[in-house]
N, C-alpha and C. Protein backbone atom coordinates (compact mmCIF):
# COMPACT_ATOMS: atom_id res chain seq x y z
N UNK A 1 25.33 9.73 20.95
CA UNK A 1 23.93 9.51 21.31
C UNK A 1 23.22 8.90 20.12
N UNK A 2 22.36 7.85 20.30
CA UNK A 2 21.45 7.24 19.76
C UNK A 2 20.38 7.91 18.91
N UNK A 3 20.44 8.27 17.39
CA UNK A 3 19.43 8.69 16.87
C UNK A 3 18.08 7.93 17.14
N UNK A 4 16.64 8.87 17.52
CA UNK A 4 15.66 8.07 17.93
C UNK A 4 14.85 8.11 16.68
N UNK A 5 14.52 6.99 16.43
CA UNK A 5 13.92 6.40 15.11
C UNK A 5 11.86 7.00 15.24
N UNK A 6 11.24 8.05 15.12
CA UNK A 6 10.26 8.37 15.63
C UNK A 6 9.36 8.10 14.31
N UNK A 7 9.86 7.76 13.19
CA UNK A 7 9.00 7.51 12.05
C UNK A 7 8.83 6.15 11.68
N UNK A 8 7.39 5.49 11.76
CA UNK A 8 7.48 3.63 10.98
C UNK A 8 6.97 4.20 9.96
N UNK A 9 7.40 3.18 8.48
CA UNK A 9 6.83 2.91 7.38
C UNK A 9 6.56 1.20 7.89
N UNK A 10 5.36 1.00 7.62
CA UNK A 10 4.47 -0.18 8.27
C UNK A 10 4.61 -1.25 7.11
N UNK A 11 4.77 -0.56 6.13
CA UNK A 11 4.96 -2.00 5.17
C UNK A 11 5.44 -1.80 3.64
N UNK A 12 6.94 -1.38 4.17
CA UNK A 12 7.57 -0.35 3.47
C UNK A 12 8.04 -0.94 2.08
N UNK A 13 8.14 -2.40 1.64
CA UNK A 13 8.33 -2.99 0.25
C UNK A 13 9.55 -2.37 -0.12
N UNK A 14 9.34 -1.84 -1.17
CA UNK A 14 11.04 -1.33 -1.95
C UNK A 14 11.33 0.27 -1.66
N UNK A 15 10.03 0.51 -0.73
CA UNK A 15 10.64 2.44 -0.44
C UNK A 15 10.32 3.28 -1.56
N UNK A 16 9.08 2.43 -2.43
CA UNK A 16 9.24 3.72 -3.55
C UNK A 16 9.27 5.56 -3.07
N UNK A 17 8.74 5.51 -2.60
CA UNK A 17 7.83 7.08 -2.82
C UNK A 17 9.57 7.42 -1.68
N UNK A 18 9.73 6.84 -1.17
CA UNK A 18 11.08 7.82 -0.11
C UNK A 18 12.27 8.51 -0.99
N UNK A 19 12.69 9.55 -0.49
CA UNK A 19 13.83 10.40 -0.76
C UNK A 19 14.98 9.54 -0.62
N UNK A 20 15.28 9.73 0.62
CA UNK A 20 15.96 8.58 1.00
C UNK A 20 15.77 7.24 1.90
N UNK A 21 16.12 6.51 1.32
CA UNK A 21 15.48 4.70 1.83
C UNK A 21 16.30 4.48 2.92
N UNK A 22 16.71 5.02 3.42
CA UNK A 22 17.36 4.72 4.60
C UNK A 22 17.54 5.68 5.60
N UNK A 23 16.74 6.74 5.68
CA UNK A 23 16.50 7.71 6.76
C UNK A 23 16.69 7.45 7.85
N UNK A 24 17.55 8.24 8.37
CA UNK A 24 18.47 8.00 9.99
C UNK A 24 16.83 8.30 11.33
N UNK A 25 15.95 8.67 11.02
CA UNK A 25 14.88 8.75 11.95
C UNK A 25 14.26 7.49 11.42
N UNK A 26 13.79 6.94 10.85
CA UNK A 26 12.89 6.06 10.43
C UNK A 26 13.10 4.53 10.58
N UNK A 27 12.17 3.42 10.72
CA UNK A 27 12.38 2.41 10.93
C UNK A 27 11.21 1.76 9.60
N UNK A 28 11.73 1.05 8.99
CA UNK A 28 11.23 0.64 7.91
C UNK A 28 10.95 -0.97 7.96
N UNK A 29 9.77 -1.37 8.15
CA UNK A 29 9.12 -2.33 8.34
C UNK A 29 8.50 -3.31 7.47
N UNK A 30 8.47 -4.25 7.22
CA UNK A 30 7.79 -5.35 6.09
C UNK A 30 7.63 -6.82 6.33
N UNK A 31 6.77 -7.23 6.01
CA UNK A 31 6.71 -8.86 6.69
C UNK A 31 7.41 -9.54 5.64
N UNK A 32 8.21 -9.27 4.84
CA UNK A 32 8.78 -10.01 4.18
C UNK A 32 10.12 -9.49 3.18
N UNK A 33 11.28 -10.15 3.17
CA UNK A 33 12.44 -9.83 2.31
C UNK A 33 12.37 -10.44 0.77
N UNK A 34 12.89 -9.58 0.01
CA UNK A 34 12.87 -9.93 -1.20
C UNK A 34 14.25 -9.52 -1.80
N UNK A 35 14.80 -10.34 -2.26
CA UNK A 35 16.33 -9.80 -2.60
C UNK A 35 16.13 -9.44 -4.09
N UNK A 36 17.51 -8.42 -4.53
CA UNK A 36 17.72 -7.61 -5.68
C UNK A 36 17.73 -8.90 -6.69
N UNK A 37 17.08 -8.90 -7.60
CA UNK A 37 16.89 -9.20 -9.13
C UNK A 37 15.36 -10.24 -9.22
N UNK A 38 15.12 -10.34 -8.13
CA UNK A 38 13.36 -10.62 -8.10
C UNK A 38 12.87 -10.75 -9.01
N UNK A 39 12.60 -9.27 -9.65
CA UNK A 39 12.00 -8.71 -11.02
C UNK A 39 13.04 -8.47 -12.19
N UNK A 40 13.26 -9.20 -12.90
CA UNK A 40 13.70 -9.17 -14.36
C UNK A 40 13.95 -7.15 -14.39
N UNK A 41 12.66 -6.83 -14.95
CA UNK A 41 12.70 -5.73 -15.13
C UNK A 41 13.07 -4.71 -14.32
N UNK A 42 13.45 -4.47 -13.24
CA UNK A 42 13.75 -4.15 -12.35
C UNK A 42 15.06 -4.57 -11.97
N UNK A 43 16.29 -4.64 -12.18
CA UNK A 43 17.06 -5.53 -11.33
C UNK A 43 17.71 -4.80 -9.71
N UNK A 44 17.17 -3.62 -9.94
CA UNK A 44 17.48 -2.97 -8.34
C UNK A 44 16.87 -2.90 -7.39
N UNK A 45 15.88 -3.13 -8.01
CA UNK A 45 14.19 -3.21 -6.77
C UNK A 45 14.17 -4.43 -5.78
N UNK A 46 14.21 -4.25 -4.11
CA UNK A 46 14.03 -4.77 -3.40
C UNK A 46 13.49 -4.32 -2.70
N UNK A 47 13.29 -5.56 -1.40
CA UNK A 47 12.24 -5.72 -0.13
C UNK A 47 13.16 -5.60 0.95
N UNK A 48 13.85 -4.71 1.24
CA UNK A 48 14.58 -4.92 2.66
C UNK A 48 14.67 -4.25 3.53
N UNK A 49 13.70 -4.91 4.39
CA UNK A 49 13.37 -4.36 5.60
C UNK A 49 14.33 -3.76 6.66
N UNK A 50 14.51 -2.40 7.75
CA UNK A 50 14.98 -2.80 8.86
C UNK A 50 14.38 -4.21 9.54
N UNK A 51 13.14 -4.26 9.81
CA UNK A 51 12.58 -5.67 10.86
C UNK A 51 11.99 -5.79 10.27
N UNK A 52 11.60 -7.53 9.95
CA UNK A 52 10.65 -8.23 9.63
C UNK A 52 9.47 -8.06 10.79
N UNK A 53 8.42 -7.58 10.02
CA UNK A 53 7.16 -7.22 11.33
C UNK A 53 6.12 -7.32 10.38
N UNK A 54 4.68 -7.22 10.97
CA UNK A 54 3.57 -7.44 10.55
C UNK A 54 2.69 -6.45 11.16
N UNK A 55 1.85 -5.39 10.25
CA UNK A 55 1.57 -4.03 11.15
C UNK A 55 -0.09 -4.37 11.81
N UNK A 56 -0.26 -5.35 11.58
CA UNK A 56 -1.56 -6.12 12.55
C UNK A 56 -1.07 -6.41 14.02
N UNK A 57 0.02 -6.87 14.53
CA UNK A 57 0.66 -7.15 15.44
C UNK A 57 1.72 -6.51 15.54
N UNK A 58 2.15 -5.37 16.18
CA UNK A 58 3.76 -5.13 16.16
C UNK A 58 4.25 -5.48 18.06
N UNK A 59 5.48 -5.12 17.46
CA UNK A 59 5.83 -5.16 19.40
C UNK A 59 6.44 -3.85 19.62
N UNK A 60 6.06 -3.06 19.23
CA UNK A 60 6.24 -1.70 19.97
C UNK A 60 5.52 -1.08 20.66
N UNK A 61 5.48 -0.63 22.05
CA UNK A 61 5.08 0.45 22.97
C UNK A 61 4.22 0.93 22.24
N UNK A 62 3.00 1.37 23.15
CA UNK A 62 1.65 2.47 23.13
C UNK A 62 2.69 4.09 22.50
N UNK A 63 2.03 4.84 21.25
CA UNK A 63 2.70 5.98 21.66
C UNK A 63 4.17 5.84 21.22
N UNK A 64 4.21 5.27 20.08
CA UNK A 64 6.43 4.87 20.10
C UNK A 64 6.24 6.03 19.17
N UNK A 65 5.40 6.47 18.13
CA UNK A 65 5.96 7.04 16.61
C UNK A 65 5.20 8.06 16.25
N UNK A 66 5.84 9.28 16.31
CA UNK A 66 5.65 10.61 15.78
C UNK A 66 4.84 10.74 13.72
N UNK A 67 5.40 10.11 13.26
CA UNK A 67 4.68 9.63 11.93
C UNK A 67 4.82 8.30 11.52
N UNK A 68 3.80 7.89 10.25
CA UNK A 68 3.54 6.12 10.96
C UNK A 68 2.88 6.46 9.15
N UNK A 69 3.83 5.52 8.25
CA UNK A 69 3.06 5.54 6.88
C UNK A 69 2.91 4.03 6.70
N UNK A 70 1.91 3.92 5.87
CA UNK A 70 1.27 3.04 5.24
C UNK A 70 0.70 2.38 4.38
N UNK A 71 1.37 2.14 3.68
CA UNK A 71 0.94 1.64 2.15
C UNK A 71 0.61 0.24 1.48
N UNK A 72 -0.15 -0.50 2.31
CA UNK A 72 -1.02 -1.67 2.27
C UNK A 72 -0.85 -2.09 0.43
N UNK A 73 -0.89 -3.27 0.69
CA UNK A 73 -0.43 -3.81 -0.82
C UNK A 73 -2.11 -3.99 -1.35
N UNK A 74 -2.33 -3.66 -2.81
CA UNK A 74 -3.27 -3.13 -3.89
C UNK A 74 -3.83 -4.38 -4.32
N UNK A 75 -3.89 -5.75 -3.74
CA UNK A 75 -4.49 -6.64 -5.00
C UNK A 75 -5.09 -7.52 -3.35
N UNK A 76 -6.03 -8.17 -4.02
CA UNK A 76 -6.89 -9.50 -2.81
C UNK A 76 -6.05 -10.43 -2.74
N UNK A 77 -5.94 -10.93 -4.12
CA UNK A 77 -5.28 -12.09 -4.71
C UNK A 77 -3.82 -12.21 -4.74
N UNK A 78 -3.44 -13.64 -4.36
CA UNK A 78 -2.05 -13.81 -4.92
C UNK A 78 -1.53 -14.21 -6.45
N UNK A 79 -0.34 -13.70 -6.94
CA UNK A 79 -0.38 -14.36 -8.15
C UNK A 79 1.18 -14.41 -8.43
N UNK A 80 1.46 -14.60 -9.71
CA UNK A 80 3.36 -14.76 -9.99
C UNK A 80 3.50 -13.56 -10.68
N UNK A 81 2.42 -12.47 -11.07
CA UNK A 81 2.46 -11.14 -11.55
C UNK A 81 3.76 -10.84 -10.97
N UNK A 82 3.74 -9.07 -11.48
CA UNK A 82 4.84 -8.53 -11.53
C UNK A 82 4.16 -7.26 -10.41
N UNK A 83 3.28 -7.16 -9.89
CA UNK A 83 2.78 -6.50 -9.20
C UNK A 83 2.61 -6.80 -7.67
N UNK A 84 2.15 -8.45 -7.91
CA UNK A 84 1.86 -9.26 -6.26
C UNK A 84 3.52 -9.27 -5.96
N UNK A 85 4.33 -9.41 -6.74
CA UNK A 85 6.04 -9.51 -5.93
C UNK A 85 6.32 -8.02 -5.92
N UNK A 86 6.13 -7.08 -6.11
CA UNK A 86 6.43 -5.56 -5.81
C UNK A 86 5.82 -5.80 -4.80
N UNK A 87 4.72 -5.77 -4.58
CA UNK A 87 3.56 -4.98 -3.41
C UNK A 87 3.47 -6.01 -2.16
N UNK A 88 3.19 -7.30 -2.68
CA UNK A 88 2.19 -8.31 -2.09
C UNK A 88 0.64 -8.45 -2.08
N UNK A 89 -0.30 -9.02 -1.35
CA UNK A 89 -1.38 -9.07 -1.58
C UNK A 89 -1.64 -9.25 -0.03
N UNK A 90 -3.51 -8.67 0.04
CA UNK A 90 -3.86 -8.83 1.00
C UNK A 90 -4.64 -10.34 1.47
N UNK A 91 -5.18 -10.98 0.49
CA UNK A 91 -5.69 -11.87 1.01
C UNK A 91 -7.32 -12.21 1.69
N UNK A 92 -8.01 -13.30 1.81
CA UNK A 92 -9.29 -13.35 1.95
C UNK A 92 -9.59 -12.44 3.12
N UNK A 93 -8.95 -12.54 4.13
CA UNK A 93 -9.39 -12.02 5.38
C UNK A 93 -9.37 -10.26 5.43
N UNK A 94 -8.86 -9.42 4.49
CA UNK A 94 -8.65 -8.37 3.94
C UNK A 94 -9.09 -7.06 5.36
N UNK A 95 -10.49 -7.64 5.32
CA UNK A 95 -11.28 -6.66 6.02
C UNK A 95 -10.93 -6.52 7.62
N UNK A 96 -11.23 -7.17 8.16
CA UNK A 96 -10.66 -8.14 9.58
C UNK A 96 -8.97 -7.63 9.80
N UNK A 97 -8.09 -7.58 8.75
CA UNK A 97 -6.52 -7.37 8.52
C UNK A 97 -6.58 -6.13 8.74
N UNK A 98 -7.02 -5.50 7.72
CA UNK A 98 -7.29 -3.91 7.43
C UNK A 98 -7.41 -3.04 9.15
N UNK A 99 -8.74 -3.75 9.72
CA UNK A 99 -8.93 -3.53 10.75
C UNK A 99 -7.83 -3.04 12.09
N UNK A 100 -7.30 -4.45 12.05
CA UNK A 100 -6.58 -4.68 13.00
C UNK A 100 -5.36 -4.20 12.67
N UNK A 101 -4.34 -3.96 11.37
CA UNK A 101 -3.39 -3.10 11.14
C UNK A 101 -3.86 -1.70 11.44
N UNK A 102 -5.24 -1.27 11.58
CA UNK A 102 -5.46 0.33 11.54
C UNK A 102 -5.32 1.29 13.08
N UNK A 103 -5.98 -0.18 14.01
CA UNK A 103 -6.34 -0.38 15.37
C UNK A 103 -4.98 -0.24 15.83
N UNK A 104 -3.90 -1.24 15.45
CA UNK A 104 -2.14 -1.64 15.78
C UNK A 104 -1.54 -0.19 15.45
N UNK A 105 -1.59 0.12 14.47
CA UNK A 105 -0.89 1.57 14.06
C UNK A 105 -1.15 2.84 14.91
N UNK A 106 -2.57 2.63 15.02
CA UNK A 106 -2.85 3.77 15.80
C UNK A 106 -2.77 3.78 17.18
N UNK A 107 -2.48 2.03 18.13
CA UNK A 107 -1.99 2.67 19.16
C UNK A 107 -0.42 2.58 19.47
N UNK A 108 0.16 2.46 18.00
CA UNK A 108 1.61 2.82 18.69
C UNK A 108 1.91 4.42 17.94
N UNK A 109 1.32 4.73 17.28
CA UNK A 109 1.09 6.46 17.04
C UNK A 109 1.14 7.25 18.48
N UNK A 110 2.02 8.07 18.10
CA UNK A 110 2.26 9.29 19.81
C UNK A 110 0.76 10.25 19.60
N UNK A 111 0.27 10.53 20.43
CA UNK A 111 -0.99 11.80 20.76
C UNK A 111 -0.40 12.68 19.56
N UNK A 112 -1.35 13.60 19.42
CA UNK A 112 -0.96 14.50 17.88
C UNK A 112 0.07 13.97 16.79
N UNK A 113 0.34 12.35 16.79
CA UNK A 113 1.17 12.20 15.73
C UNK A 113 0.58 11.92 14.49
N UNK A 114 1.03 11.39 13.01
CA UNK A 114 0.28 11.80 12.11
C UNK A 114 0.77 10.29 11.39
N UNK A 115 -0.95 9.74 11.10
CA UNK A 115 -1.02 8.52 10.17
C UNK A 115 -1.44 8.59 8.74
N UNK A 116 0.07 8.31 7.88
CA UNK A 116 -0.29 8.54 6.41
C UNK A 116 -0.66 7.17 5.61
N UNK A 117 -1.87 7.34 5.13
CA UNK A 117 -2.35 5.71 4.65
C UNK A 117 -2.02 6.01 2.82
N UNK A 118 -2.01 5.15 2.30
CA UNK A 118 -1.29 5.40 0.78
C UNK A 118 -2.03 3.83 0.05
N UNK A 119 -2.74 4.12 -0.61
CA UNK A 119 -3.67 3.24 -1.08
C UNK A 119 -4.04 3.14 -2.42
N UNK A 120 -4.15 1.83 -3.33
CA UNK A 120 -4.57 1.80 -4.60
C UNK A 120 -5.63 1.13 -4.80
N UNK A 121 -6.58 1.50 -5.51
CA UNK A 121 -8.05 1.14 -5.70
C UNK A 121 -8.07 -0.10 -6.54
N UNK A 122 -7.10 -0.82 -6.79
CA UNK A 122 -6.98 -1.89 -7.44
C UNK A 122 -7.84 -3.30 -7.18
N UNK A 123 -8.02 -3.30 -6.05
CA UNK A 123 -9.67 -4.69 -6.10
C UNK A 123 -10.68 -3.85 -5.32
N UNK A 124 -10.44 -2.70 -4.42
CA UNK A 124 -11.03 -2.24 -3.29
C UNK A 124 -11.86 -1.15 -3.36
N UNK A 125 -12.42 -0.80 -3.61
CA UNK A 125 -13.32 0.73 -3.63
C UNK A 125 -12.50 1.70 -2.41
N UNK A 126 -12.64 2.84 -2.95
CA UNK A 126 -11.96 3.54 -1.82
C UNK A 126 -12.66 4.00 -0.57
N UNK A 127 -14.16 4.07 -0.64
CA UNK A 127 -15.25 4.37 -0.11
C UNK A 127 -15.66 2.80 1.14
N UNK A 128 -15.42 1.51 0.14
CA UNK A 128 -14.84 0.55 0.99
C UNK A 128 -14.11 0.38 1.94
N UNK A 129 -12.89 1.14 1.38
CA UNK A 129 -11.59 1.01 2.49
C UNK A 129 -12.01 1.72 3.37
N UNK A 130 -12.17 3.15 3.31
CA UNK A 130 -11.92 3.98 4.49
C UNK A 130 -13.47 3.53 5.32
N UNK A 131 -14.08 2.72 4.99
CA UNK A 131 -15.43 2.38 5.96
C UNK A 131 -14.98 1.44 6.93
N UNK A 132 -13.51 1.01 6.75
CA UNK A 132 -13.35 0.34 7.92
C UNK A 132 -12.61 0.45 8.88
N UNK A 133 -12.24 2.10 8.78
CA UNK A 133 -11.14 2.63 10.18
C UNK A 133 -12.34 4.01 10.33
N UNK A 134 -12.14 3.21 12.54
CA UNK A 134 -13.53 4.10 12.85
C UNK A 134 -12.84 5.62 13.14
N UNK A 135 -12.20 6.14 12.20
CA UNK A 135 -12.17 7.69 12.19
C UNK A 135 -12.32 8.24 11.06
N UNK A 136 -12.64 8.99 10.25
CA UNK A 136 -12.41 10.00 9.37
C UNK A 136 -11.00 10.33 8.99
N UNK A 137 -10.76 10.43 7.91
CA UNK A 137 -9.30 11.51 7.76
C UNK A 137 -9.55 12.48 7.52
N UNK A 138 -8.46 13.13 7.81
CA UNK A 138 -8.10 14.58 8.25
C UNK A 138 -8.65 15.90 6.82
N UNK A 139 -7.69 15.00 5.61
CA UNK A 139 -7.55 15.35 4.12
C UNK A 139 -6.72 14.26 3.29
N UNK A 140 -7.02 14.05 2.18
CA UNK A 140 -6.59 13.41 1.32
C UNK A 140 -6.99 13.42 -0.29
N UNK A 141 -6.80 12.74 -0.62
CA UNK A 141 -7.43 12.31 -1.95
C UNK A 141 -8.80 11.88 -2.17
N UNK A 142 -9.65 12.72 -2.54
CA UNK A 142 -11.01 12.80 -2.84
C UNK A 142 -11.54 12.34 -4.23
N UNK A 143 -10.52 12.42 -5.15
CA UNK A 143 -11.27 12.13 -6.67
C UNK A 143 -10.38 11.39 -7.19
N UNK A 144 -10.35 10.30 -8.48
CA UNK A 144 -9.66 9.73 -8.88
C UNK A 144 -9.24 10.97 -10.46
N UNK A 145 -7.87 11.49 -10.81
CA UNK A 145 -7.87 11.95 -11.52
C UNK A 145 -6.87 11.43 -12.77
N UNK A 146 -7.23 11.04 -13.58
CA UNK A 146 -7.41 10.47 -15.16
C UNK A 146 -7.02 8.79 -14.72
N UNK A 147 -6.03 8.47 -15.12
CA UNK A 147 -5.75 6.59 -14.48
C UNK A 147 -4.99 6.55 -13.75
N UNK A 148 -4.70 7.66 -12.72
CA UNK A 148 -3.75 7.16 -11.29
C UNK A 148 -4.72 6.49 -10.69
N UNK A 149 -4.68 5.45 -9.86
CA UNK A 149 -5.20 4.43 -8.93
C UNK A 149 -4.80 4.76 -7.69
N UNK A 150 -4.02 5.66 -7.19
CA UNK A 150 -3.06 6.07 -6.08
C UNK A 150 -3.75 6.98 -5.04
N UNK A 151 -4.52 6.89 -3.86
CA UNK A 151 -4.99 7.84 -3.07
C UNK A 151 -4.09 7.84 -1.65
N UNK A 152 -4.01 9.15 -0.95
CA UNK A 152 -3.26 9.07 0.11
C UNK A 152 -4.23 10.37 1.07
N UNK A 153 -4.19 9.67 2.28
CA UNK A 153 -4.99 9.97 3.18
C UNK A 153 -4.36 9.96 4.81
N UNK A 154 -4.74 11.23 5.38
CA UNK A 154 -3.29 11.65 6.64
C UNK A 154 -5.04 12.22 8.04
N UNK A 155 -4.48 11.08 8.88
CA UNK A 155 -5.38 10.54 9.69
C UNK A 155 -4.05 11.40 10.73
N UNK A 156 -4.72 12.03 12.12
CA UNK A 156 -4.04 12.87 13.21
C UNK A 156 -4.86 12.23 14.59
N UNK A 157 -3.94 11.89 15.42
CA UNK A 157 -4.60 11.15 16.85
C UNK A 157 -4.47 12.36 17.43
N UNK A 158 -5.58 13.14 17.79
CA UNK A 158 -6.11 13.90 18.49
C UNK A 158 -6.80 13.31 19.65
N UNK A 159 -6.50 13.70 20.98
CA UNK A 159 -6.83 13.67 22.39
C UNK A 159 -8.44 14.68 22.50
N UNK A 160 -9.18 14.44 21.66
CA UNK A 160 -10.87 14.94 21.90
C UNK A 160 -11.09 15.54 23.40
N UNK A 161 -10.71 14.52 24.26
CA UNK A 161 -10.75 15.10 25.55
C UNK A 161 -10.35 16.66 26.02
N UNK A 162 -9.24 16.88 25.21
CA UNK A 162 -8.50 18.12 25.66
C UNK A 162 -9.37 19.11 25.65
């Protein structure tokens, strides 16, 4: 029988933060491949996706994914840094993107499933960001403490109706 893949990472880059990068539930997502030695400094660090996808548009079913992470790349700008090829960049349209990846995620999120957003304050105010997904989170990261740039924030699709 077919292990069912009930977890997306939406724009999963090199998998830092995972245990294991290849989790038999999970489907690991990125609009783009980057092969091993990219980065000089790095020569193990890659981009390799299960599917090339874009979490503004996906093609999965209403309701496909029990947990759904997200870790949106940290800079506006593009550049030949050592940061825009780790992460990527978001680009002018940022806000509008933001949007519509938040809107996309959340309706292929299952009822009570759980959206983890993972975010660096690097061009963006954080007070910015979260002003543009029309829910609240649940709990997260409230203060910036000494020079981590790193906030993570766990958003739950609750059925209000019930």
């Amino acid at each position: 029988m077919p292990t069912k893949k009930v977890i997306l990472d939406a724009c999963c880059g090199g998998k830092h933060f995972w245990f294991d990068k290849h989790h038999k539930h999970t489907v690991y997502m990125d609009k783009r491949k980057v092969p091993k030695g990219t980065i000089i400094q790095q020569p193990n660090w890659e981009c390799d996706p299960d599917i090339l996808g874009d979490y503004r548009e996906t093609n999965f079913p209403d309701d496909t994914f029990k947990l759904i992470v997200w870790d949106i790349p940290h800079k506006l700008k593009s550049s030949t840094g050592f940061i825009t090829t780790k992460y990527g960049f978001l680009g002018e349209d940022w806000e509008e993107d933001t949007k519509k990846g938040f809107n996309e995620l959340w309706r292929i999120l299952d009822n009570y499933g759980v959206l983890i957003f993972k975010y660096a304050d690097l061009s963006i105010s954080v007070k910015d960001m979260l002003a543009l997904f029309p829910i609240d989170p649940l709990f997260g990261t409230k203060t910036k403490k000494g020079v981590n740039n790193t906030y993570w924030f766990c958003f739950m699709k609750i059925d209000e109706g019930e």
